[in-house]
C-alpha atoms as a PDB file:
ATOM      1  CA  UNK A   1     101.510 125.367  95.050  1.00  0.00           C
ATOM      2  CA  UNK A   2      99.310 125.326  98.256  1.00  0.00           C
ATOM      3  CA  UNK A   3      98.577 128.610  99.667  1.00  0.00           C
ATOM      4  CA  UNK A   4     100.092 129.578 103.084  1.00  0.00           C
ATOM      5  CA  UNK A   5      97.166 129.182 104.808  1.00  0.00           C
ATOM      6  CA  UNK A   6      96.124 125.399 103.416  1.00  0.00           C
ATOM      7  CA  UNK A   7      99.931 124.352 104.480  1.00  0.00           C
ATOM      8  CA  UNK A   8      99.582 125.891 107.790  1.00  0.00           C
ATOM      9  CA  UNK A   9      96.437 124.524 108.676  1.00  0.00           C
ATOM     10  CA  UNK A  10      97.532 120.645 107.416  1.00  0.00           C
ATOM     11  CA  UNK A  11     100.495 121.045 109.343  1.00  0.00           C
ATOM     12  CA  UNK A  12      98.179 122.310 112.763  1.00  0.00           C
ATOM     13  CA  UNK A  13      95.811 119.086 112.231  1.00  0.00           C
ATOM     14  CA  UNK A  14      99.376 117.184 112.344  1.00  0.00           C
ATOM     15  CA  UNK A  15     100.141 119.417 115.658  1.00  0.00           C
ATOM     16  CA  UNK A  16      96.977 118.676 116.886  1.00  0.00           C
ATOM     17  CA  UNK A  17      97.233 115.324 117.096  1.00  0.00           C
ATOM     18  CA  UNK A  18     101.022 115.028 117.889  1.00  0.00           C
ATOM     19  CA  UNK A  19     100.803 117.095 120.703  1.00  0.00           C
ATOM     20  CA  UNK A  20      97.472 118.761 122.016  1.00  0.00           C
ATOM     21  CA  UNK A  21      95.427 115.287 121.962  1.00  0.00           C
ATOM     22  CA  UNK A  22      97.335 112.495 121.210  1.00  0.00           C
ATOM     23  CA  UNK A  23      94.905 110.609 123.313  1.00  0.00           C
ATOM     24  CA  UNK A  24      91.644 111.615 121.498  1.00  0.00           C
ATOM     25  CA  UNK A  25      89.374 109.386 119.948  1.00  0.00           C
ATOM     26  CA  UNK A  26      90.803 106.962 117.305  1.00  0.00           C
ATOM     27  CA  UNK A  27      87.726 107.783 114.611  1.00  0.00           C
ATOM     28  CA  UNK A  28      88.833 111.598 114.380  1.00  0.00           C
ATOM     29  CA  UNK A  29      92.421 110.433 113.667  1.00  0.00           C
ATOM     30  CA  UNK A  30      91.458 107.793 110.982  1.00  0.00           C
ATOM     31  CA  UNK A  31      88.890 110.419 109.595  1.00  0.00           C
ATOM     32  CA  UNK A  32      92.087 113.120 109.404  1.00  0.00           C
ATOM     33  CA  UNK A  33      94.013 110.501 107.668  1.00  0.00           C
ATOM     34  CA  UNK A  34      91.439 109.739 105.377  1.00  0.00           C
ATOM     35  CA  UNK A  35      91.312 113.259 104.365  1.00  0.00           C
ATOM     36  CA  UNK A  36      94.847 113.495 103.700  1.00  0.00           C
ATOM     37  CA  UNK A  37      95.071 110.399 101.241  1.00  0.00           C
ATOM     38  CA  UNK A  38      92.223 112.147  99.555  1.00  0.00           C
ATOM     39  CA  UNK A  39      93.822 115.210  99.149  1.00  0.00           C
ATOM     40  CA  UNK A  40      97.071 113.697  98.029  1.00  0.00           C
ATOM     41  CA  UNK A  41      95.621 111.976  95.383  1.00  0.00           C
ATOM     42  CA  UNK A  42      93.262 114.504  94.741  1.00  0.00           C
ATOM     43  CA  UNK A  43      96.132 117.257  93.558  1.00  0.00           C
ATOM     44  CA  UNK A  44      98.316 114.305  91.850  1.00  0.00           C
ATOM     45  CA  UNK A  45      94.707 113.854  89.819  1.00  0.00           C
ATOM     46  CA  UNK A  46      93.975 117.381  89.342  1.00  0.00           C
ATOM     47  CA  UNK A  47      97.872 117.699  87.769  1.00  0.00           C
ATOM     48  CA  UNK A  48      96.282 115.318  84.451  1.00  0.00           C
ATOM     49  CA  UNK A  49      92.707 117.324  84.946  1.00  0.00           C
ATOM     50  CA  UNK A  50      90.998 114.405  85.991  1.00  0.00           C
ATOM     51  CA  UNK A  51      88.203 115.248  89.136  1.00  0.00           C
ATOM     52  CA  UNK A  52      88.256 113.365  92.448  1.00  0.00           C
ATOM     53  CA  UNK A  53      85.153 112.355  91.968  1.00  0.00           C
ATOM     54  CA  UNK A  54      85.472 110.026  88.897  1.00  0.00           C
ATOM     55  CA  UNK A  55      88.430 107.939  90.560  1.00  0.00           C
ATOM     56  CA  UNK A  56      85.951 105.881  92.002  1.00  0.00           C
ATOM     57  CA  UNK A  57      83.829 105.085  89.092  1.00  0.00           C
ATOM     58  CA  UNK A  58      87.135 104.452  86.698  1.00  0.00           C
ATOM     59  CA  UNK A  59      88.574 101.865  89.551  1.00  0.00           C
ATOM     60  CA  UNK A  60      85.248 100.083  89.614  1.00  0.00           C
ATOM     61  CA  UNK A  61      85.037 100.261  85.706  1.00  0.00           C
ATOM     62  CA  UNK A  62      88.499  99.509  85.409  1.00  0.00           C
ATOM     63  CA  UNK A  63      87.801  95.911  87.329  1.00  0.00           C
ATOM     64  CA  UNK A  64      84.189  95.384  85.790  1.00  0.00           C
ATOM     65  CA  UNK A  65      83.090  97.343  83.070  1.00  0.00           C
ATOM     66  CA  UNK A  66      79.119  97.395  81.605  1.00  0.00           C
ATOM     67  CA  UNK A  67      77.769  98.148  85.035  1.00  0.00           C
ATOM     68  CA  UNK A  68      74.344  99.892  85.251  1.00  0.00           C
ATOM     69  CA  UNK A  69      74.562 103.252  87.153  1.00  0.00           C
ATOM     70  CA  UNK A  70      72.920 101.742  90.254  1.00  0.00           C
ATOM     71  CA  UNK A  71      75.487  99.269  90.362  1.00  0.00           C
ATOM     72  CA  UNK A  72      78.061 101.725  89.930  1.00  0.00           C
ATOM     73  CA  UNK A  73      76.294 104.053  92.877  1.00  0.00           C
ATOM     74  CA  UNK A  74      76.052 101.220  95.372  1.00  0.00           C
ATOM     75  CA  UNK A  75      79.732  99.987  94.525  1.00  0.00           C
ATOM     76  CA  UNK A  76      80.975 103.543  94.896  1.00  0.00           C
ATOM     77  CA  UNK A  77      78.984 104.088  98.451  1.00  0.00           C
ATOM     78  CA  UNK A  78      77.262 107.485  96.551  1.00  0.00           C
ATOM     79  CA  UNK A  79      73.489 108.153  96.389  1.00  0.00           C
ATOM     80  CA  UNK A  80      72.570 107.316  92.494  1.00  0.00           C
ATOM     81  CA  UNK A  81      71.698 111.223  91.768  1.00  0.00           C
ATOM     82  CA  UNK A  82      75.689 111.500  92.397  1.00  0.00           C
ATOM     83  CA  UNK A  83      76.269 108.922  90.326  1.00  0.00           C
ATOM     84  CA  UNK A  84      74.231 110.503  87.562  1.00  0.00           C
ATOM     85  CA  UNK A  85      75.936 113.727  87.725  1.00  0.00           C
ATOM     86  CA  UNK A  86      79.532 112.064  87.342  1.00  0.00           C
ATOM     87  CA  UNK A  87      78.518 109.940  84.523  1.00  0.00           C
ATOM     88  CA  UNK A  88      77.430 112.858  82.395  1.00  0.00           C
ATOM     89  CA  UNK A  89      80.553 114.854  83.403  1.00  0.00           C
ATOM     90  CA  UNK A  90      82.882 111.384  82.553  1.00  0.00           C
ATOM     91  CA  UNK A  91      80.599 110.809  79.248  1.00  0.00           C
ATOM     92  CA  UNK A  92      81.232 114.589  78.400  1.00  0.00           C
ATOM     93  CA  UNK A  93      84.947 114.080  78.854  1.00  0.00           C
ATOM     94  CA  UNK A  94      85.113 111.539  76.843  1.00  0.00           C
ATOM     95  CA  UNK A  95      85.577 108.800  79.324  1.00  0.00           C
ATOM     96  CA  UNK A  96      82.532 106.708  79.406  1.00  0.00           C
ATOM     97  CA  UNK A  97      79.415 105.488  77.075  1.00  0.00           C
ATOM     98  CA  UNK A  98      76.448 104.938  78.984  1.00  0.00           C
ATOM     99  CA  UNK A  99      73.891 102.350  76.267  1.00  0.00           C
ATOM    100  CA  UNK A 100      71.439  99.797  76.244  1.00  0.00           C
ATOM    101  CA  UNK A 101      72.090  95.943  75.746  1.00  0.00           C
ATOM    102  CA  UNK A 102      70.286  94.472  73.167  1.00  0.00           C
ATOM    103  CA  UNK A 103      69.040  92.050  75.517  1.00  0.00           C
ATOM    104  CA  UNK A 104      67.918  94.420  78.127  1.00  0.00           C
ATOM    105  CA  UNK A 105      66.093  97.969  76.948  1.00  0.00           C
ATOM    106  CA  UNK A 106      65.337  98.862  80.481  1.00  0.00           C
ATOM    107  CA  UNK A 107      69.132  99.209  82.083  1.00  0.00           C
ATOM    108  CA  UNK A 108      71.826 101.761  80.508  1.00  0.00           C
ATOM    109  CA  UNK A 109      74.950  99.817  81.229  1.00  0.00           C
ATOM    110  CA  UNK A 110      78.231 101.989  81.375  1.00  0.00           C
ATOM    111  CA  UNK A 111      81.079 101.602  79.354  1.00  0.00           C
ATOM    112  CA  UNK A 112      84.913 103.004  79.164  1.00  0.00           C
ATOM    113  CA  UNK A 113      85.961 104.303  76.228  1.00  0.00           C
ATOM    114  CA  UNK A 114      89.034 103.613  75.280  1.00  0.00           C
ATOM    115  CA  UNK A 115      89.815 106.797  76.635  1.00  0.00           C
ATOM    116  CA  UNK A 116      88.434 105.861  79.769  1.00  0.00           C
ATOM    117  CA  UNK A 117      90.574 102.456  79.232  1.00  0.00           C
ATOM    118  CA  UNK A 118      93.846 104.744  79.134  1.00  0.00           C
ATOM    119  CA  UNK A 119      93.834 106.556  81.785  1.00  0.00           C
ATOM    120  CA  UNK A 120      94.221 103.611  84.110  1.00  0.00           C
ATOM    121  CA  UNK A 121      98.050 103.619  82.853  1.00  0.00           C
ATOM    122  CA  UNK A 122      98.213 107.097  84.005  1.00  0.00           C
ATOM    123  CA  UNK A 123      96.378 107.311  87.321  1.00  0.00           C
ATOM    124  CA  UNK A 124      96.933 104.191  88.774  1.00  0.00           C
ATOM    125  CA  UNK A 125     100.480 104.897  89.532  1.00  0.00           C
ATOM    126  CA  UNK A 126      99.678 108.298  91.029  1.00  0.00           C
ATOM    127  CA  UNK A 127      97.161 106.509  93.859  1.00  0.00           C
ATOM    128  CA  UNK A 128     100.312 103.729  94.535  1.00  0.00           C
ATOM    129  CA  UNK A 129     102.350 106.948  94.954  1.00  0.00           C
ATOM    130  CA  UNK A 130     100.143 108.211  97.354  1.00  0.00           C
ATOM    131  CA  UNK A 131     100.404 104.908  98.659  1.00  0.00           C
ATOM    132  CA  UNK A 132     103.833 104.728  98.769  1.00  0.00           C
ATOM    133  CA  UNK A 133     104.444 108.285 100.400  1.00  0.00           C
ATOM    134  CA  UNK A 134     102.069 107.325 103.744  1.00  0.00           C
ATOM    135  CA  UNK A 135     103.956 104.304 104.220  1.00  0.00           C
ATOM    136  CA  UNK A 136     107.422 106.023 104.155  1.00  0.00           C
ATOM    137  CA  UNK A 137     109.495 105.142 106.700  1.00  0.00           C
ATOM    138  CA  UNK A 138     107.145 102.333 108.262  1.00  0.00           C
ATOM    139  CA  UNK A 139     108.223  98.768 107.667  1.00  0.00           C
ATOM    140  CA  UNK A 140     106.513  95.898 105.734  1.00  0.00           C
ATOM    141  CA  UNK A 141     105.215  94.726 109.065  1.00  0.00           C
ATOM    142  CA  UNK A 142     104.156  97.629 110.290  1.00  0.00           C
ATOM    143  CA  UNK A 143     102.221  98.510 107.284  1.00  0.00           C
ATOM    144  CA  UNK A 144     100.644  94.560 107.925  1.00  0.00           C
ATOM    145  CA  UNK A 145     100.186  95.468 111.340  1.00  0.00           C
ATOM    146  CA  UNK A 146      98.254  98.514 110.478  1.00  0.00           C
ATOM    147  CA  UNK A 147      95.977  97.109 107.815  1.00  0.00           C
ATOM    148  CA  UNK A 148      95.304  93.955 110.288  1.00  0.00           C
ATOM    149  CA  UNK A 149      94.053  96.801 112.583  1.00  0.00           C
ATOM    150  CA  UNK A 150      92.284  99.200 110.099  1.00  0.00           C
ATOM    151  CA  UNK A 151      90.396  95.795 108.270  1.00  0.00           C
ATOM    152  CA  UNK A 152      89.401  94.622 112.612  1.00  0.00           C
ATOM    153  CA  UNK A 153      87.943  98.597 112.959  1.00  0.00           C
ATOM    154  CA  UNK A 154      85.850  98.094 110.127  1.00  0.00           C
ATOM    155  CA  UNK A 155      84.701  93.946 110.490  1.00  0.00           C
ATOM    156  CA  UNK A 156      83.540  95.857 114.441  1.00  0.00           C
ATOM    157  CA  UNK A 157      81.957  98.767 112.926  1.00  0.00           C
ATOM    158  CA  UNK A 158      80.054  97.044 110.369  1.00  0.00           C
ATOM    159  CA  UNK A 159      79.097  93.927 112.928  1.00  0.00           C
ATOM    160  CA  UNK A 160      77.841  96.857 115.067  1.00  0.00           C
ATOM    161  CA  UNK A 161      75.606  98.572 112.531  1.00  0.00           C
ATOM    162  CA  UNK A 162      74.687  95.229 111.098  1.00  0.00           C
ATOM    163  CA  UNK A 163      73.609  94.474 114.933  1.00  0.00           C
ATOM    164  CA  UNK A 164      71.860  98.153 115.234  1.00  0.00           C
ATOM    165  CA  UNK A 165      70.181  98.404 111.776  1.00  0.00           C
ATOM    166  CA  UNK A 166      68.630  94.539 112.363  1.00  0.00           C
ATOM    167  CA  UNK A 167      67.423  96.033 115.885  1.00  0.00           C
ATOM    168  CA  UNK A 168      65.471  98.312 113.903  1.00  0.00           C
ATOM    169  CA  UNK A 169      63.749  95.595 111.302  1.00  0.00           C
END
């Protein structure tokens, strides 16, 4: 149960931009939203005592398990010491194995467990529930509509920094 204080001060960032400035910059607004899908999914993950942070790394497992932790680090858009400090946690828990291949010493390559394995069952339905809770009341093409948008955003945002970081070479 969310203390007074969180609710009120989700429901003034809804205020905020309903009626004080509906008109602001489009990057606060998608940041705001991105905070609230991580905080929904973050309590429905907290509820089976898994942490935020090793969502990522299980959905990336989940699709291609074995990786070596840099891998995992650039896949998960974290800095490698972050990775490190998630894989002991998730290796602690019971999640992951983190070994060698017999055909290369030099990389530990990291593995679910079949722990790790289980809890897809579990948590993937609570992110499509997130999912399914932003989308309420929108219709299928408006939900199209809004990912067409979203996916132009980012193909400008990463032509831009593509365009500003090769400026730099």
């Amino acid at each position: 149960m969310p203390t007074s204080t969180a609710r009120r001060e989700r429901f003034d960032v809804l205020k905020h931009w309903q009626e004080d400035v509906p008109q602001d910059r489009l990057a606060h607004l998608v940041k705001d939203t991105a905070r609230a899908y991580t905080r929904s999914l973050q309590v429905r993950l907290a509820r089976h005592q898994v942490a935020f942070g090793h969502w990522a790394f299980l959905r990336i497992l989940w699709q291609k398990d074995g990786l070596t932790q840099r891998e995992l680090s650039l896949r998960a858009g974290v800095m490698e010491p972050t990775t490190f400090s998630a894989l002991k946690a998730m290796q602690g828990l019971g999640y992951i194995e983190i070994r060698h291949l017999a055909q290369n010493k030099k990389n530990k390559h990291v593995f679910l467990t079949a722990m790790g394995q289980a809890l897809r069952k579990k948590l993937v339905p609570l992110a499509q529930q997130s999912n399914r809770v932003s989308v309420a009341g929108l219709s299928h093409e408006e939900v199209l509509q809004a990912r067409k948008v979203l996916l132009h955003l980012l193909h400008n945002l990463v032509q831009d920094l593509d365009a500003l970081e090769g400026d730099n070479v």
